[in-house]
Protein backbone atom coordinates (compact mmCIF):
# COMPACT_ATOMS: atom_id res chain seq x y z
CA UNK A 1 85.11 142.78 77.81
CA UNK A 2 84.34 143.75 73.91
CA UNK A 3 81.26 143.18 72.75
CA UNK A 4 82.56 141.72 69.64
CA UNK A 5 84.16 139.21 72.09
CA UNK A 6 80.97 138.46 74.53
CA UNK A 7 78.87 137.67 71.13
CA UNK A 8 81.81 135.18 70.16
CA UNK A 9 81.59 133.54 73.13
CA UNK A 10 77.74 133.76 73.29
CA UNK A 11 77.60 131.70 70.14
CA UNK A 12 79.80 128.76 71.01
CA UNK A 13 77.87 128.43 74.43
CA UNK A 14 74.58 128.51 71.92
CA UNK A 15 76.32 125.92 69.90
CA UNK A 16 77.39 123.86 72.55
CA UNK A 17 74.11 123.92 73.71
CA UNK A 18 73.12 122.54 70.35
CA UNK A 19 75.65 119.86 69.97
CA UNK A 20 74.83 118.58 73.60
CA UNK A 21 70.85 118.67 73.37
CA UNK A 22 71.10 116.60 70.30
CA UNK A 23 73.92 114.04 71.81
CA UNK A 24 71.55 113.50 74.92
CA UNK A 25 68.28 112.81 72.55
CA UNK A 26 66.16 115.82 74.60
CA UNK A 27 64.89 117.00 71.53
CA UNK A 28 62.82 113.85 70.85
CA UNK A 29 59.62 114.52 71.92
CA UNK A 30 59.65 111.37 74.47
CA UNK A 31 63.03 110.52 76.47
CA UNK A 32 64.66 107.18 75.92
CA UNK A 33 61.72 106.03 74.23
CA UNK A 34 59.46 106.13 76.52
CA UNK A 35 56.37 107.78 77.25
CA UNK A 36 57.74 110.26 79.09
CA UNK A 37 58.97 113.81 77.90
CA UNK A 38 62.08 115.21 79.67
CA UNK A 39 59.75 117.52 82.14
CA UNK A 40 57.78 114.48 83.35
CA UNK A 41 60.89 111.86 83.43
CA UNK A 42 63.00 114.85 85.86
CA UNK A 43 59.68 114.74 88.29
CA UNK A 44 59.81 111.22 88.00
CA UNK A 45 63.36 111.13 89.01
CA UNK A 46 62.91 113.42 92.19
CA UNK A 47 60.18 111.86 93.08
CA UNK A 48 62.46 108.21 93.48
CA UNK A 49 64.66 109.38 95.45
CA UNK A 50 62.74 111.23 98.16
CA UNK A 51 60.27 109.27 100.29
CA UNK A 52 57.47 111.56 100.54
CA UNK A 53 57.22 115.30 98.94
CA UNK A 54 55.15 117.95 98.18
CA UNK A 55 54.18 119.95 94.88
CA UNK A 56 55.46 122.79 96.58
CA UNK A 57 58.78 121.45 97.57
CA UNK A 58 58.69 119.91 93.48
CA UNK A 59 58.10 123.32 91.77
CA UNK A 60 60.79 125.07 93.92
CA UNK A 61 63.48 122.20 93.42
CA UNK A 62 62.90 121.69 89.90
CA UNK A 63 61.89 125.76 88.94
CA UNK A 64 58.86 124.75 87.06
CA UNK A 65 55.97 126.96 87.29
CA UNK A 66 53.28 125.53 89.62
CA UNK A 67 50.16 124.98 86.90
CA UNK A 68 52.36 122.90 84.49
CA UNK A 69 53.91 120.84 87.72
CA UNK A 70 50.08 119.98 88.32
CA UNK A 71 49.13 119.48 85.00
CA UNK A 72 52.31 116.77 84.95
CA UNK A 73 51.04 115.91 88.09
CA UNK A 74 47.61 115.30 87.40
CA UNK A 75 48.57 112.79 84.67
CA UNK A 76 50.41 110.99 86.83
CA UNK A 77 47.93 110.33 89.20
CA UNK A 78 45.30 109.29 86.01
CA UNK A 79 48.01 106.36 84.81
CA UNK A 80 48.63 104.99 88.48
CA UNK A 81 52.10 106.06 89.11
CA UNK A 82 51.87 108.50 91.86
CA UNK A 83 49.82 108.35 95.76
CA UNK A 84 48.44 110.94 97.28
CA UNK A 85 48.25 111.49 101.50
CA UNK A 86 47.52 114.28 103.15
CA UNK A 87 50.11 116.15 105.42
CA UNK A 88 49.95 115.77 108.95
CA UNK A 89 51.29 119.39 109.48
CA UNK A 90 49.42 121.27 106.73
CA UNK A 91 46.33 120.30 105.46
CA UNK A 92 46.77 122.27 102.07
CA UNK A 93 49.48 119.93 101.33
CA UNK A 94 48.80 116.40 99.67
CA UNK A 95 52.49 114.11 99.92
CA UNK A 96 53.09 112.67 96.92
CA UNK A 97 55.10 109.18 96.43
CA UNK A 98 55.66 106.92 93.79
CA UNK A 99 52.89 103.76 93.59
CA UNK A 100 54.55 100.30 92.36
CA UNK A 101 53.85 101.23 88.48
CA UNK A 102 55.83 104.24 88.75
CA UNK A 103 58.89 103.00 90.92
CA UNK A 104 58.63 100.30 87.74
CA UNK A 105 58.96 103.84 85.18
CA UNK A 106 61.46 105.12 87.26
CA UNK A 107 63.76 101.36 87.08
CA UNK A 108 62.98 101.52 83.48
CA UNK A 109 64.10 105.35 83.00
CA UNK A 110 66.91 104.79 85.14
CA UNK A 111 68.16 101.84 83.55
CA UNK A 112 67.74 103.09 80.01
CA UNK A 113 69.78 106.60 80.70
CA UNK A 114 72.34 104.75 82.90
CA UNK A 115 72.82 102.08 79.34
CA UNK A 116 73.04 105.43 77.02
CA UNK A 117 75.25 107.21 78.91
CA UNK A 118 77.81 103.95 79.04
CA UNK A 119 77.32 103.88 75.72
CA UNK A 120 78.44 107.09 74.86
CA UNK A 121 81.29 107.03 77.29
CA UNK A 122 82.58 103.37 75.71
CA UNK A 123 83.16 105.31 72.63
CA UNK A 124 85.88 107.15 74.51
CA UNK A 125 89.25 106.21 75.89
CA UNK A 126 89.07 105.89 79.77
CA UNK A 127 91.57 109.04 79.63
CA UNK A 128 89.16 111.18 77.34
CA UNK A 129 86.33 109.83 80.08
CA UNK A 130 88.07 111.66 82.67
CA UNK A 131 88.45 114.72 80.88
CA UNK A 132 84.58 115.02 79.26
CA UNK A 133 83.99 114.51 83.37
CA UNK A 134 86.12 117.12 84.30
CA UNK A 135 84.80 119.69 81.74
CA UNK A 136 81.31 118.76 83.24
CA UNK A 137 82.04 119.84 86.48
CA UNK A 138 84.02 122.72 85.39
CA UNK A 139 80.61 123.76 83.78
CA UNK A 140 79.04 123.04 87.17
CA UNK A 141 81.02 124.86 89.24
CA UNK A 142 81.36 127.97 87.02
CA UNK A 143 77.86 128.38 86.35
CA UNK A 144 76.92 128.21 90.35
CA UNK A 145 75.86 124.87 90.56
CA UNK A 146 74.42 123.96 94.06
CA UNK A 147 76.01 120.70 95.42
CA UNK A 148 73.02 117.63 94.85
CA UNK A 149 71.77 116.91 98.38
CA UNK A 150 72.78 113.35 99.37
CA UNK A 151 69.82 110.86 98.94
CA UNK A 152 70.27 108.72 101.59
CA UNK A 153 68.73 106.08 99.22
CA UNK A 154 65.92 104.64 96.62
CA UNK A 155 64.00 101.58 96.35
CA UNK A 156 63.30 100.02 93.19
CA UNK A 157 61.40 96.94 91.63
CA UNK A 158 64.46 94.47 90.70
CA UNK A 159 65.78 94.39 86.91
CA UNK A 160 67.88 91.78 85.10
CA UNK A 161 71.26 91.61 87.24
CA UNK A 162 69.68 91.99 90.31
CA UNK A 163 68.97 88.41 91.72
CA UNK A 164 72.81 87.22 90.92
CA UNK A 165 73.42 90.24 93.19
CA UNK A 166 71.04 89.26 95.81
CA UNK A 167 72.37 85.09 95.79
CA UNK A 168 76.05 86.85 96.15
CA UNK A 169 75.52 89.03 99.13
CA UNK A 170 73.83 86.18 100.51
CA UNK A 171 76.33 84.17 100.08
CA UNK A 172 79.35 86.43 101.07
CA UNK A 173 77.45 87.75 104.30
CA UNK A 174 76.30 84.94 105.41
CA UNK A 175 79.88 83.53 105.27
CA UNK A 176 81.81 86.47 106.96
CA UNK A 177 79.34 87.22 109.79
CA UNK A 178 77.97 83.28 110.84
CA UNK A 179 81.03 81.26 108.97
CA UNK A 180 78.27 79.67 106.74
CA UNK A 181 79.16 77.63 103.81
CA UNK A 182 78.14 77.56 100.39
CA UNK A 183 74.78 75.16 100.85
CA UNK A 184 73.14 78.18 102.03
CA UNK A 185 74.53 80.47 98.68
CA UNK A 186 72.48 77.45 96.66
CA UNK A 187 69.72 77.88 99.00
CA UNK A 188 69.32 81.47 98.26
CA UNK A 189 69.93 80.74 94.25
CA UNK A 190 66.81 78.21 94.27
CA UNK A 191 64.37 80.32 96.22
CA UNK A 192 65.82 83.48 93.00
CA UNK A 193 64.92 81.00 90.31
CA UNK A 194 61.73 79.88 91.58
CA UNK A 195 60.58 83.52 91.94
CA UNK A 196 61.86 84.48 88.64
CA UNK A 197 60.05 81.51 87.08
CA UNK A 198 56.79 81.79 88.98
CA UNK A 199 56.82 85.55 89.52
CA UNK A 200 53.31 86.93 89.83
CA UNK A 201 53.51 90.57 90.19
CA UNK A 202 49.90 90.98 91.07
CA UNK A 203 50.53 89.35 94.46
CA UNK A 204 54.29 89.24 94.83
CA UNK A 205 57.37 92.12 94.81
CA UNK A 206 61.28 92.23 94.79
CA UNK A 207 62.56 95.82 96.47
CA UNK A 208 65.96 96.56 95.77
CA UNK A 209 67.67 99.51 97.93
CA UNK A 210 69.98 101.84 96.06
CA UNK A 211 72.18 103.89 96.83
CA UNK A 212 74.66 106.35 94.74
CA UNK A 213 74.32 103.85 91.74
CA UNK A 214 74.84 100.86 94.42
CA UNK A 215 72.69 97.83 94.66
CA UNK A 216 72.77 97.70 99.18
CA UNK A 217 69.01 96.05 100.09
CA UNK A 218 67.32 94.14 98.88
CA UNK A 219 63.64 92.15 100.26
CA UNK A 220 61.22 89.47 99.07
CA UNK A 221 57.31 89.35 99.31
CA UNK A 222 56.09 86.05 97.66
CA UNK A 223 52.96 84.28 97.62
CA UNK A 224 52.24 81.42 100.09
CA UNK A 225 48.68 81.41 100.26
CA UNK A 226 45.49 83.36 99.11
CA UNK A 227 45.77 85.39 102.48
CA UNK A 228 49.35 84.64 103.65
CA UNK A 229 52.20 86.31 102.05
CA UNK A 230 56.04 85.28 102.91
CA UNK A 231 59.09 87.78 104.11
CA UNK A 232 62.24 86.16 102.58
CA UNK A 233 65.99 87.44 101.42
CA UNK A 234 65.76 90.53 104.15
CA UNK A 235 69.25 91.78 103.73
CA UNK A 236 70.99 95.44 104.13
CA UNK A 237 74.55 95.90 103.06
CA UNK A 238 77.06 97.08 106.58
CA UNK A 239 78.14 99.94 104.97
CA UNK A 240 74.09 101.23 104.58
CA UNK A 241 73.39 100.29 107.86
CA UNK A 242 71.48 102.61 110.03
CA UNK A 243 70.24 104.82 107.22
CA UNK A 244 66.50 103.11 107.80
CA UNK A 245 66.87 101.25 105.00
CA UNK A 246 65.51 97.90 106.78
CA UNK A 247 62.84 99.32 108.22
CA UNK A 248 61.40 101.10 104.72
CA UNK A 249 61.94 98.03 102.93
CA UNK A 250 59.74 96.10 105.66
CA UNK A 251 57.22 99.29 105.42
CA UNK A 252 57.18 98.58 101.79
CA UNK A 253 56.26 94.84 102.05
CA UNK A 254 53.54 95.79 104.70
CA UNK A 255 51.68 98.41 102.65
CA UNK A 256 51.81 96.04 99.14
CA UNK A 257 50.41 93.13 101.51
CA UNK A 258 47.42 95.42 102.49
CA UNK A 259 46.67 96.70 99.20
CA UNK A 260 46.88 93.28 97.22
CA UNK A 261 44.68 91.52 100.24
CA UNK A 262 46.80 89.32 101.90
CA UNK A 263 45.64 89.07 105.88
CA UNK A 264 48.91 87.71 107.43
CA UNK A 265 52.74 87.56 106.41
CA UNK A 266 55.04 85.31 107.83
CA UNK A 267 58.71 85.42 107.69
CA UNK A 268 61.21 83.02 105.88
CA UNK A 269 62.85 81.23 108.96
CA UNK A 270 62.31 82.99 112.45
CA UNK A 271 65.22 81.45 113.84
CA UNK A 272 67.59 82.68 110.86
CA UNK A 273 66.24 86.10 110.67
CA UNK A 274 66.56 85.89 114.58
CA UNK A 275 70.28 85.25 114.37
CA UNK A 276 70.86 87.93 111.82
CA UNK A 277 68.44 90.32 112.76
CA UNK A 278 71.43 93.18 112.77
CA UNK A 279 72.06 92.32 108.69
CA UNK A 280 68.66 93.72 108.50
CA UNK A 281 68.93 96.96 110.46
């Protein structure tokens, strides 16, 4: 190839480069208004969607150099949003997770990218969406992308939209697998209001499971006493099933009832979580 023609075609990559930086607002010095800069947010990011990690594994998935990945790191840990254990397997490795404060700057990140991102693409007609999508991978594939590894799934503090999901799977599973009516879809909507209206997020949590973009668990910690904390709205979606979804959302519960002092949780209704103990597997 000419030069003449590889510095043409240098240029419009530079200047796509240029156009796109700008679009995506990575030039501001904090992403999507927040106090994160795009470095931190990405960490952020992995860190959601893998259930324990290392620094190590961090630095070589993201290709940032090890001293800046602490330094990142290191602030994280000083505003509450990461944990520390040590490995099992090596003791020079510490696994890192997110704490409850930073799965809350994750659903905040998340939510604020997914809402810019529509916006931009509502701009466009649903045939000029495919194409921009298209071009994307095209970029992808030429430049050697690596296929993302399937997260199996994330869990995340609930958002607006969530507990009209929650009353609806109730509702619809409940109906399908037991042939219950819609009394127990109300049931489900008053227990969702009350926690919404009372919500103390000192002693109480929502988890919602995602996966791929898809609201597919969800479970309830709420307050009944000083030392007794109540299991309700346990639910996994069929087609997640299996992936150990249940289990890590119960895991979840457990370790915020320890660490906010509760000495005993009980569960909604033994016999209905009995009956429908495989909705929860």
């Amino acid at each position: 190839m000419p030069r003449a023609d590889l510095s043409q075609r240098v240029e419009a990559v530079r200047r796509f480069n240029r156009f796109y930086t700008r679009q995506i607002g990575v030039l501001h010095e904090k992403l999507l208004r927040s106090p994160f800069s795009l470095s931190e947010a990405r960490v952020v990011w992995e860190l959601a969607h893998r259930e324990k990690t290392t620094a190590t594994q961090l630095s070589l998935e993201l290709g940032l150099d090890a001293g800046y990945l602490s330094r990142i790191l290191s602030g994280f840990e000083k505003r509450g949003l990461i944990a520390k254990q040590s490995s099992e397997t090596d003791g020079r490795q510490s696994l890192l997770s997110l704490t409850d404060e930073g799965q809350q700057a994750f659903a905040m990140l998340n939510a604020r990218s997914h809402n810019e991102i529509a916006a931009m693409l509502e701009k466009l007609s649903p045939t000029d969406q495919g194409r921009l999508v298209e071009a994307m991978q095209t970029i992808e594939e030429l430049l050697g992308a690596q296929p993302e590894s399937k997260v199996p799934y994330l869990l995340r503090p609930h958002q607006p939209g969530d507990m009209g999901w929650v009353v609806q799977r109730h509702g619809v599973l409940y109906a399908e697998e037991y042939g219950w009516n819609e009394e127990f879809e109300a049931l489900v909507a008053e227990i969702v209001a009350k926690f919404i209206q009372h919500y103390d997020p000192k002693r109480e949590r929502c988890w919602i499971a995602e996966r791929e973009g898809e609201n597919v668990g969800c479970i309830f910690l709420v307050k009944q006493s000083d030392t007794v904390a109540k299991l309700r709205l346990f639910l996994v979606e069929p087609k997640a099933r299996g992936l150990g979804i249940g289990t890590r959302l119960v895991n979840e519960c457990v370790r915020f009832a320890r660490q906010v002092g509760y000495q005993k949780i009980t569960l909604w209704t033994n016999s209905v979580l009995l009956a429908a103990r495989h909705i929860y597997g």
